[in-house]
C-alpha atoms as a PDB file:
ATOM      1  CA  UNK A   1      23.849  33.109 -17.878  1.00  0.00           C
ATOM      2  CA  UNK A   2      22.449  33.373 -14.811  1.00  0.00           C
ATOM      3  CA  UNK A   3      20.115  30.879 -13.457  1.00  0.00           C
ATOM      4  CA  UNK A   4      16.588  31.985 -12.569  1.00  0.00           C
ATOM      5  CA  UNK A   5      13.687  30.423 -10.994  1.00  0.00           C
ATOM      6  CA  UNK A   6      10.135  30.704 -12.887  1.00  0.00           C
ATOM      7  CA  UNK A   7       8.952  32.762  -9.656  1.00  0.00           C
ATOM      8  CA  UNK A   8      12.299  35.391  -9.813  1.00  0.00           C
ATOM      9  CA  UNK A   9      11.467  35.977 -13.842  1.00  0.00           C
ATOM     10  CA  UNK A  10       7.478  36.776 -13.268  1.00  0.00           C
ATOM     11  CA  UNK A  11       9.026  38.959 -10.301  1.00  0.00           C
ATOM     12  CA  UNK A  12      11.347  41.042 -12.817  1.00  0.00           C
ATOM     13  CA  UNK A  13       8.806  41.069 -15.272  1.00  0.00           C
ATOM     14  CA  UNK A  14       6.654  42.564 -13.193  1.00  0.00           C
ATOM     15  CA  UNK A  15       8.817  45.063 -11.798  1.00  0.00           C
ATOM     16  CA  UNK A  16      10.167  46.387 -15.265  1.00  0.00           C
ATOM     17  CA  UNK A  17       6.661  46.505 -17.068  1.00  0.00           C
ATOM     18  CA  UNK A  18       5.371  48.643 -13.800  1.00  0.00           C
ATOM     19  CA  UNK A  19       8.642  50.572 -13.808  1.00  0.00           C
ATOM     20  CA  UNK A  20       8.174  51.452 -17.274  1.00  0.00           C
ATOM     21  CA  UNK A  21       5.302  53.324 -16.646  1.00  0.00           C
ATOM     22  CA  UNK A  22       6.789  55.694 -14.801  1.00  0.00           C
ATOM     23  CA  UNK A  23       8.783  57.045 -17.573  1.00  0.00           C
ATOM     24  CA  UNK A  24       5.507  57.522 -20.001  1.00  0.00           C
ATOM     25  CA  UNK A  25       3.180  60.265 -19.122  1.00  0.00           C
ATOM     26  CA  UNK A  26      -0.496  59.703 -18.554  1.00  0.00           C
ATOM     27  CA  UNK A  27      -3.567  61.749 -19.186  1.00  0.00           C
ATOM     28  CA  UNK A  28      -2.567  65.469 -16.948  1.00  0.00           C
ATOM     29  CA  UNK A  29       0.230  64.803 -15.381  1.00  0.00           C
ATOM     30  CA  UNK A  30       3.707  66.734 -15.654  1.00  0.00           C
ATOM     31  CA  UNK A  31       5.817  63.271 -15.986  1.00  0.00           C
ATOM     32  CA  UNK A  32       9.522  63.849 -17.454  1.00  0.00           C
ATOM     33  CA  UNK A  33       9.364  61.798 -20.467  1.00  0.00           C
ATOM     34  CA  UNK A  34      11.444  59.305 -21.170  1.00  0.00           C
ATOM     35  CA  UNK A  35      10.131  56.932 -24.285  1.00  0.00           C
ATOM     36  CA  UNK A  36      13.033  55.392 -24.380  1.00  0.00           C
ATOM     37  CA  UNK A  37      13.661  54.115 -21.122  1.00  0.00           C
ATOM     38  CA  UNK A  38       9.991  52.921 -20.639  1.00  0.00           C
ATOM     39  CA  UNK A  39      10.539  51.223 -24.488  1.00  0.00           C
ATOM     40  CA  UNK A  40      13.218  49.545 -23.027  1.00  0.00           C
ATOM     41  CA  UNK A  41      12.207  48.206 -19.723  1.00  0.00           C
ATOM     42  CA  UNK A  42       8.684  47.348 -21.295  1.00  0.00           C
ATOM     43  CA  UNK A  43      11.024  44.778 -23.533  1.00  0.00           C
ATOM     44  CA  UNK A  44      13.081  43.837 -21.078  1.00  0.00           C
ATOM     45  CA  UNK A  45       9.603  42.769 -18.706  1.00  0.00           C
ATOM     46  CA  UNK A  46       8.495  41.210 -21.685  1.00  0.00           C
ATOM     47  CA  UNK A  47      11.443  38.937 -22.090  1.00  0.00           C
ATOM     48  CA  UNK A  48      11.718  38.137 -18.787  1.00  0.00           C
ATOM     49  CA  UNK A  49       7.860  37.230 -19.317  1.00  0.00           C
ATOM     50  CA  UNK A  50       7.628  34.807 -21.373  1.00  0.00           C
ATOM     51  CA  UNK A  51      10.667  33.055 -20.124  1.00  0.00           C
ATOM     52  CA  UNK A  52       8.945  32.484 -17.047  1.00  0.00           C
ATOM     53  CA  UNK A  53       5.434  31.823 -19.157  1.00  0.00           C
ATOM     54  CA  UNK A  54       8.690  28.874 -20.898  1.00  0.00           C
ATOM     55  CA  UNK A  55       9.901  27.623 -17.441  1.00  0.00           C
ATOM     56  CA  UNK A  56       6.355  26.978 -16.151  1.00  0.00           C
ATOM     57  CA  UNK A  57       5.270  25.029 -19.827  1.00  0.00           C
ATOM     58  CA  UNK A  58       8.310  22.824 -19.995  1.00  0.00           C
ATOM     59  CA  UNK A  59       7.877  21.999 -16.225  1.00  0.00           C
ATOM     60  CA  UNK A  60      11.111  23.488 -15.847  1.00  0.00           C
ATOM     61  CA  UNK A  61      12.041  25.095 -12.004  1.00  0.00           C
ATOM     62  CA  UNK A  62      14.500  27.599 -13.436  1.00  0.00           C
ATOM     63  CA  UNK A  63      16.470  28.133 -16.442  1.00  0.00           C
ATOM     64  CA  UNK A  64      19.363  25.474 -15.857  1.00  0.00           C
ATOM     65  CA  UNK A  65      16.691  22.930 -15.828  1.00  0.00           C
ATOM     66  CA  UNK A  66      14.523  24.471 -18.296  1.00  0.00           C
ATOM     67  CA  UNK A  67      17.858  24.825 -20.516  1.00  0.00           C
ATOM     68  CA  UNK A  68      19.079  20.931 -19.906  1.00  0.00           C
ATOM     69  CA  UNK A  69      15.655  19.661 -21.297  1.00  0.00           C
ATOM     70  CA  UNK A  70      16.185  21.712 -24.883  1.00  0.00           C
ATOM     71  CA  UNK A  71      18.212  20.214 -27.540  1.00  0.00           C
ATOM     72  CA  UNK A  72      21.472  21.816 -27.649  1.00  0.00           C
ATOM     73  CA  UNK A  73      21.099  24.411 -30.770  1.00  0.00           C
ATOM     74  CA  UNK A  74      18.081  25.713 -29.057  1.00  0.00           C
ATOM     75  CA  UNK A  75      19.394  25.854 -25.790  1.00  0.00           C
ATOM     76  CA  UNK A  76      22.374  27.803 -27.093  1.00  0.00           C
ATOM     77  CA  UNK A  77      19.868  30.284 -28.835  1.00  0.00           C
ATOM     78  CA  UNK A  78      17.434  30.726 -25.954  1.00  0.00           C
ATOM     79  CA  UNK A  79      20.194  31.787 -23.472  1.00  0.00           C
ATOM     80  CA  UNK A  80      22.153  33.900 -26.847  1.00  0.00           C
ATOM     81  CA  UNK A  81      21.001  37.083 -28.194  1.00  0.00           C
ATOM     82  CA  UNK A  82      18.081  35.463 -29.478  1.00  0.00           C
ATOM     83  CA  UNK A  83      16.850  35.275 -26.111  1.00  0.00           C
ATOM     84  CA  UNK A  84      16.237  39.187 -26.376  1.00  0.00           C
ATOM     85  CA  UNK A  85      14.097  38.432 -29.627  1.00  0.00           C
ATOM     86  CA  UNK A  86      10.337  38.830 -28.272  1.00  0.00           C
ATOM     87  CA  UNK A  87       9.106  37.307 -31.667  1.00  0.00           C
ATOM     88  CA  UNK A  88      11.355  34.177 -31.086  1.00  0.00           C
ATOM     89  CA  UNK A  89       9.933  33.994 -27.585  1.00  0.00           C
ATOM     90  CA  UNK A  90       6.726  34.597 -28.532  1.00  0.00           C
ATOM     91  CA  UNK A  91       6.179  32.044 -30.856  1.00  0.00           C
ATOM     92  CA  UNK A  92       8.246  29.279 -28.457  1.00  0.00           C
ATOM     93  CA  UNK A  93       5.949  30.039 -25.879  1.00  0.00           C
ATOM     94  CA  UNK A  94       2.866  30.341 -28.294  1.00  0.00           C
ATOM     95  CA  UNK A  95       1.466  33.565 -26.836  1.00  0.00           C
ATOM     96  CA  UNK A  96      -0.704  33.780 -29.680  1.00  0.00           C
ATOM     97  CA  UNK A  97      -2.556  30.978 -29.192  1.00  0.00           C
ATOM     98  CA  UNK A  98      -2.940  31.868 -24.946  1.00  0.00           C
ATOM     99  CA  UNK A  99      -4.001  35.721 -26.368  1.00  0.00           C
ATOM    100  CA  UNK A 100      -6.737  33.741 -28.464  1.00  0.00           C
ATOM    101  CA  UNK A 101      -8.076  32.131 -25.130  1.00  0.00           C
ATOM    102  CA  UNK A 102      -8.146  34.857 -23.364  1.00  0.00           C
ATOM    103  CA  UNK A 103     -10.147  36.697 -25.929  1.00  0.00           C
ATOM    104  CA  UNK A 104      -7.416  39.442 -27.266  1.00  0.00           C
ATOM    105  CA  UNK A 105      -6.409  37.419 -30.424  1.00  0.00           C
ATOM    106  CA  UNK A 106      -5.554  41.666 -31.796  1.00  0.00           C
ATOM    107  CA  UNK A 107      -3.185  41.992 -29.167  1.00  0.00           C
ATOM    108  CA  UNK A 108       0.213  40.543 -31.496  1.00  0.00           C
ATOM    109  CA  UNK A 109      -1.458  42.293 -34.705  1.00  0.00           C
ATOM    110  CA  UNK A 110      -0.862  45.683 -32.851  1.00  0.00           C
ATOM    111  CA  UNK A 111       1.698  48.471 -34.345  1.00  0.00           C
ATOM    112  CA  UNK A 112       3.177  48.288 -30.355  1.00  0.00           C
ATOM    113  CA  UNK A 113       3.750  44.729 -30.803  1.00  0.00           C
ATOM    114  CA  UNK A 114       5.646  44.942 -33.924  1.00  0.00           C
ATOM    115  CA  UNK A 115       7.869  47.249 -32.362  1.00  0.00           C
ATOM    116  CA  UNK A 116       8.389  46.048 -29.088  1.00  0.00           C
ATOM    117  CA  UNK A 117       9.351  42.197 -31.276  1.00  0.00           C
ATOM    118  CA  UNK A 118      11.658  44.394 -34.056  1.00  0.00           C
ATOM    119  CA  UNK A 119      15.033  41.776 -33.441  1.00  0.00           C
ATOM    120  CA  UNK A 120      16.892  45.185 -32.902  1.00  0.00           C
ATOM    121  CA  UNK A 121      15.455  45.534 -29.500  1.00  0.00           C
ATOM    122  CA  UNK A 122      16.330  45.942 -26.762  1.00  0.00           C
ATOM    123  CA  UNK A 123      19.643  46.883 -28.574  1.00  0.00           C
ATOM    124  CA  UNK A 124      18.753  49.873 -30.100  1.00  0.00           C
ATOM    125  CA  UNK A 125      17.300  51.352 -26.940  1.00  0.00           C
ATOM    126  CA  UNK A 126      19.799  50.282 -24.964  1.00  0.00           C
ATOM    127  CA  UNK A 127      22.345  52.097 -26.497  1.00  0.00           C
ATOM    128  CA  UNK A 128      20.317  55.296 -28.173  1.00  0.00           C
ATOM    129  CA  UNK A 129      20.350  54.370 -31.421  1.00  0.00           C
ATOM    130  CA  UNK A 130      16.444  54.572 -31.649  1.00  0.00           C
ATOM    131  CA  UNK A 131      14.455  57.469 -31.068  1.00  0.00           C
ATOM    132  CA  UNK A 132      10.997  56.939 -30.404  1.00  0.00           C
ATOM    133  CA  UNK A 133       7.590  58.982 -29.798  1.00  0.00           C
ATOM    134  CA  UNK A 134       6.042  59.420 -26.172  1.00  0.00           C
ATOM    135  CA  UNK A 135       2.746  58.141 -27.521  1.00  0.00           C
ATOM    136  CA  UNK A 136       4.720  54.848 -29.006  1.00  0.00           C
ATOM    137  CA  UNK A 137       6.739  54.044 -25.884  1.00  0.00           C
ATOM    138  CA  UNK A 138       3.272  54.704 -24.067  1.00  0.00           C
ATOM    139  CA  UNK A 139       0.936  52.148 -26.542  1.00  0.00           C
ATOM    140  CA  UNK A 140       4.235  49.719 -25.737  1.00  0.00           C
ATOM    141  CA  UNK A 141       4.178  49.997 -22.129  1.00  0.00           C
ATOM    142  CA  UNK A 142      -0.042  49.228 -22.217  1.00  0.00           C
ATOM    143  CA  UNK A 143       0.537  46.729 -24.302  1.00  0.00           C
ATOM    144  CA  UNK A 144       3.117  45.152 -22.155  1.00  0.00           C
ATOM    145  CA  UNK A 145       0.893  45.030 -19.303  1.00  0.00           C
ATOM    146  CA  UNK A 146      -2.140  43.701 -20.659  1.00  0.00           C
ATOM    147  CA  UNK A 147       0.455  40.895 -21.785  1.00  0.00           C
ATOM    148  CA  UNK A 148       1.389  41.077 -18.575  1.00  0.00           C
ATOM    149  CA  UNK A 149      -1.952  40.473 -16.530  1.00  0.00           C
ATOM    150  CA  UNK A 150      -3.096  37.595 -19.280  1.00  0.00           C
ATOM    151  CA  UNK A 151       0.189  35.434 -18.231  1.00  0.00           C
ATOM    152  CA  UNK A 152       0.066  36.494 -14.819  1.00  0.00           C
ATOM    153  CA  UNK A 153      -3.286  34.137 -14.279  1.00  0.00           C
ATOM    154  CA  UNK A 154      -1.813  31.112 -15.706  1.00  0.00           C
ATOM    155  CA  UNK A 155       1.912  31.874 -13.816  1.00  0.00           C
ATOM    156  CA  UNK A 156       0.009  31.750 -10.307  1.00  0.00           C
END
């Protein structure tokens, strides 16, 4: 695992939710489609998300701090596959109690949400197993960045 500081994860989350958008098209324009790529990089932002959202709850400068101050079994979960699991994440990091605050309690009741936090991702994208809609990569990629601009307040 590669250690990361709090500011680097925001950084890539960033930078993958906005590159995702890029691969969905929006209202009249002639944008190649690519659901699957913009699926996968909204999950991938989304992961790297909330693990900064973790870092920046537990006091934690990066992950090899934030990882020393979880018990072991959870520290060996975190940075395992189940670190890709948004719904894991999610719920560590208690998004939906931070989406109540900010007044978008609907936001983890969504059909994009249940996708994007299916514990096949970012697996099946990453390797073409799924196919998936250009209107359900798009509603993934909004969704992703309203997630994205809630956090972004409390990571400054």
């Amino acid at each position: 695992m590669i250690d990361a500081t709090r500011k680097q994860l925001a950084k890539a989350a960033r930078q993958r939710i906005e590159a995702a958008e890029h691969f969905v098209p929006r209202s009249n324009e002639s944008v190649v489609s690519r659901p699957a790529v913009a699926a996968y990089l909204a999950h991938v932002g989304m992961e790297c998300l909330l693990k900064a959202w973790l870092l920046l709850k537990s006091n934690a400068d990066d992950t090899r701090q934030f990882r020393a101050r979880l018990p072991p079994q959870e520290a060996d979960e975190f940075f395992s596959a189940k670190g890709h699991n948004l719904a894991a994440l999610a719920k560590k990091a208690s998004l939906k109690r931070h989406l109540v605050a900010e007044n978008e309690p609907g936001l983890m009741d969504l059909a994009a949400w249940a996708r994007l936090a299916n514990p096949p991702r970012p697996y099946n994208l990453r390797y073409g197993v799924l196919t998936l809609a250009s209107d359900h990569a798009k509603e993934e990629v909004e969704l992703a960045l309203t997630v994205l601009r809630l956090i972004e307040k409390v990571l400054q």
